[in-house]
Structure formats: C-alpha cells, structure tokens
N, C-alpha and C. Protein backbone atom coordinates (compact mmCIF):
# COMPACT_ATOMS: atom_id res chain seq x y z
N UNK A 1 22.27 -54.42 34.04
CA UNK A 1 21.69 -54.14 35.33
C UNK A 1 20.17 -54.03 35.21
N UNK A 2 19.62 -53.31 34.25
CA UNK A 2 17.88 -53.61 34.19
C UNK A 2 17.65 -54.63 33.35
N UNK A 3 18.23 -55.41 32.60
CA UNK A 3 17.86 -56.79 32.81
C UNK A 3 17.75 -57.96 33.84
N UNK A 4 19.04 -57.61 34.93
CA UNK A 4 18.85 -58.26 36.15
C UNK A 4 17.61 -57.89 37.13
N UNK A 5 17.43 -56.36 37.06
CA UNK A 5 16.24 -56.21 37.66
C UNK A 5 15.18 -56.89 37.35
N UNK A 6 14.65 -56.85 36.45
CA UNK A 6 13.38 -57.35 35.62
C UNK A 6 13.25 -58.59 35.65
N UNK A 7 14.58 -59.25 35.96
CA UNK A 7 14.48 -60.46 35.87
C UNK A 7 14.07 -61.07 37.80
N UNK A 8 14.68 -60.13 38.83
CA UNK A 8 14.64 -60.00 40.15
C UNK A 8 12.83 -59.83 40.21
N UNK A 9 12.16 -58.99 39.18
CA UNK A 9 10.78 -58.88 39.56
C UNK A 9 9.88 -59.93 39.04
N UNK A 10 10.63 -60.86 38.24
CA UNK A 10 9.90 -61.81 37.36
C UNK A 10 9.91 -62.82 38.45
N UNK A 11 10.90 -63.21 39.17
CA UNK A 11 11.02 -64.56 40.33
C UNK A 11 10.28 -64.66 40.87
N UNK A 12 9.14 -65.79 41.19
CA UNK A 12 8.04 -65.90 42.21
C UNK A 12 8.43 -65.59 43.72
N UNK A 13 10.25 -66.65 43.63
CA UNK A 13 10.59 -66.14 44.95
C UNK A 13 10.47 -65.08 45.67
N UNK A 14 10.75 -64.05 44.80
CA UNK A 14 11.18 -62.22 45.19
C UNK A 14 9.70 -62.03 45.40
N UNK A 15 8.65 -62.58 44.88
CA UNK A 15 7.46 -61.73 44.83
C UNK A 15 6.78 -61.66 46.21
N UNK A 16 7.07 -62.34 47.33
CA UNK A 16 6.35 -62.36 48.33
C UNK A 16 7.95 -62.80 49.72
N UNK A 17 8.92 -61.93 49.28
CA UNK A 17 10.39 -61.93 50.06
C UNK A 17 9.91 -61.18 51.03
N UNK A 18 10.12 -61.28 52.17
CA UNK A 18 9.63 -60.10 53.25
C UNK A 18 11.62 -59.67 53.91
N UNK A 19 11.91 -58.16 53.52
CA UNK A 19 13.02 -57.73 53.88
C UNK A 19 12.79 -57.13 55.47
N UNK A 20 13.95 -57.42 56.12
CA UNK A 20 13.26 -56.95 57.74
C UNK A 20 13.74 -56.06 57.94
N UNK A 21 14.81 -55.36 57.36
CA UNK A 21 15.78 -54.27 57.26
C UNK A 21 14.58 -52.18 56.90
N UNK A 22 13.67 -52.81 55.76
CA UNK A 22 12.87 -52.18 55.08
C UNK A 22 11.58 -51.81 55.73
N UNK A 23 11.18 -50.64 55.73
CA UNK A 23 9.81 -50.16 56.61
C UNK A 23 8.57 -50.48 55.88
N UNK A 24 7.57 -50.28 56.42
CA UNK A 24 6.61 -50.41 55.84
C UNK A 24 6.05 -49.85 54.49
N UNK A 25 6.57 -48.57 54.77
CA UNK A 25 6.31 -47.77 53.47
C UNK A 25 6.91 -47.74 51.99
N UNK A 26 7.67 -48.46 52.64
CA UNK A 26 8.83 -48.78 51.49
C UNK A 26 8.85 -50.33 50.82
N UNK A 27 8.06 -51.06 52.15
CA UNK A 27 7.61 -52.32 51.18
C UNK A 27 6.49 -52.54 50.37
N UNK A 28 5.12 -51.73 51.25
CA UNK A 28 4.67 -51.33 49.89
C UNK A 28 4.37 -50.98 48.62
N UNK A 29 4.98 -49.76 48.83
CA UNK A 29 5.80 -49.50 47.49
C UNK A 29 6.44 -50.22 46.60
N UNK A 30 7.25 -51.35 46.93
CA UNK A 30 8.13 -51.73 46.45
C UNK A 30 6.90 -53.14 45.60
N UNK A 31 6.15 -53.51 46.64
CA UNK A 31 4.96 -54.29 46.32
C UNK A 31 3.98 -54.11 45.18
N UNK A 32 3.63 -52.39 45.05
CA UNK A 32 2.64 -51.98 44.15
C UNK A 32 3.35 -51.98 42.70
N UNK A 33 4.80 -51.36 43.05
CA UNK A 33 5.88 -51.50 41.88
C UNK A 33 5.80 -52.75 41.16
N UNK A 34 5.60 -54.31 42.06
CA UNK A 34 5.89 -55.17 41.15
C UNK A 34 4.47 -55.69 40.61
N UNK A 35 3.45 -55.17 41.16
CA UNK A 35 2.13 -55.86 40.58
C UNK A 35 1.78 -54.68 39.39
N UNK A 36 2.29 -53.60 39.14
CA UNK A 36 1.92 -52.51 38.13
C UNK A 36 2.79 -53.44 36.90
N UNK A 37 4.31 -53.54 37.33
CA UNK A 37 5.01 -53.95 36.38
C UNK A 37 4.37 -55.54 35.47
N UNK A 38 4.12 -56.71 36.77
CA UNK A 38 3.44 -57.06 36.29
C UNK A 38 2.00 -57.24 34.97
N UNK A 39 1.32 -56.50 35.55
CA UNK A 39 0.37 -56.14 34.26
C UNK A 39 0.67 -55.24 33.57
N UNK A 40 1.69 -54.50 33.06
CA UNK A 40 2.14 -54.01 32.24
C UNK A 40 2.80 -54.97 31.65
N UNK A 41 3.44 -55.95 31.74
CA UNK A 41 3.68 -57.73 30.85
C UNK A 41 2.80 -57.91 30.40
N UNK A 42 1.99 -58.30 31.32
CA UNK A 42 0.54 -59.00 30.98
C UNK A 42 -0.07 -58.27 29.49
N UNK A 43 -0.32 -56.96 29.66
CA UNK A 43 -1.04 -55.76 28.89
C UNK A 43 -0.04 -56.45 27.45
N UNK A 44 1.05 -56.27 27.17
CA UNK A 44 1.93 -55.91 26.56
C UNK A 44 1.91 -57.49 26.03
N UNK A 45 1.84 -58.69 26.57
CA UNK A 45 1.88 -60.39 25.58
C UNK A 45 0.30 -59.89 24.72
N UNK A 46 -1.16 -58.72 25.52
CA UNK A 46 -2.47 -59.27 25.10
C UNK A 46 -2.14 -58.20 23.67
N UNK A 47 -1.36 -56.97 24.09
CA UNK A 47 -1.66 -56.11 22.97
C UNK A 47 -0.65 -56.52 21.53
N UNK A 48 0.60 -57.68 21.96
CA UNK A 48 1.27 -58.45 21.09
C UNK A 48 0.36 -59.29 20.21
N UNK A 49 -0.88 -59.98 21.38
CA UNK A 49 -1.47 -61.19 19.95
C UNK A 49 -2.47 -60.45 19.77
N UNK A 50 -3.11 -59.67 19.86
CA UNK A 50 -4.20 -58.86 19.31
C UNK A 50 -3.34 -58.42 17.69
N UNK A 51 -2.40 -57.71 18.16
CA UNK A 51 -1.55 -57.41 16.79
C UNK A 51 -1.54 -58.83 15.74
N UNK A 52 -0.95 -59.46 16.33
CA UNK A 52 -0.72 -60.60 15.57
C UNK A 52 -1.63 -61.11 14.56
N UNK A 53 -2.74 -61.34 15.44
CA UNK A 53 -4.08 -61.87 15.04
C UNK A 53 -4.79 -60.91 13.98
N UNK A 54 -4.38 -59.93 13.56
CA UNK A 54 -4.64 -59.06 13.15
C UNK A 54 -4.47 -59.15 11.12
C-alpha cells in the first residue's frame, strides 16, 4: 500500500488531477504534500551521487 502510494505521487497524471468531491483546503494540502515529497527525491538521487562521487 505505500508503495502504491508513492507510486500514485510519482504519476505526472495525478500531479495536476483536479478532484471535485475535495475542498480547497484539502487540495492544497494534498498539493504541497506532493511537491515537498517531490524534492525530498530530488534531495535524496543529489545526496546519493555526492556520496558516490565521493
């Protein structure tokens, strides 16, 4: 199940899905959730080849 998630936040599709069911506050949220997670990838491939390179 949090592999399916992660994998739900990785989809370009999902990244810009507009739910009509969901309020505002909650899509936000749900928005900031995937651009944090995002660069926390990001952070995490630079602090991998920094290691590497090392």
């Amino acid at each position: 199940m949090f592999l399916k998630k992660i994998l739900y936040y990785l989809n370009p599709m999902n990244l810009f899905h507009r739910d009509e069911n969901v309020g505002t506050s909650l899509r936000l949220m749900h928005g900031v959730n995937k651009i944090s997670f995002l660069l926390f990838l990001i952070c995490l491939a630079i602090m991998t080849v920094r290691w590497w390179m090392r």
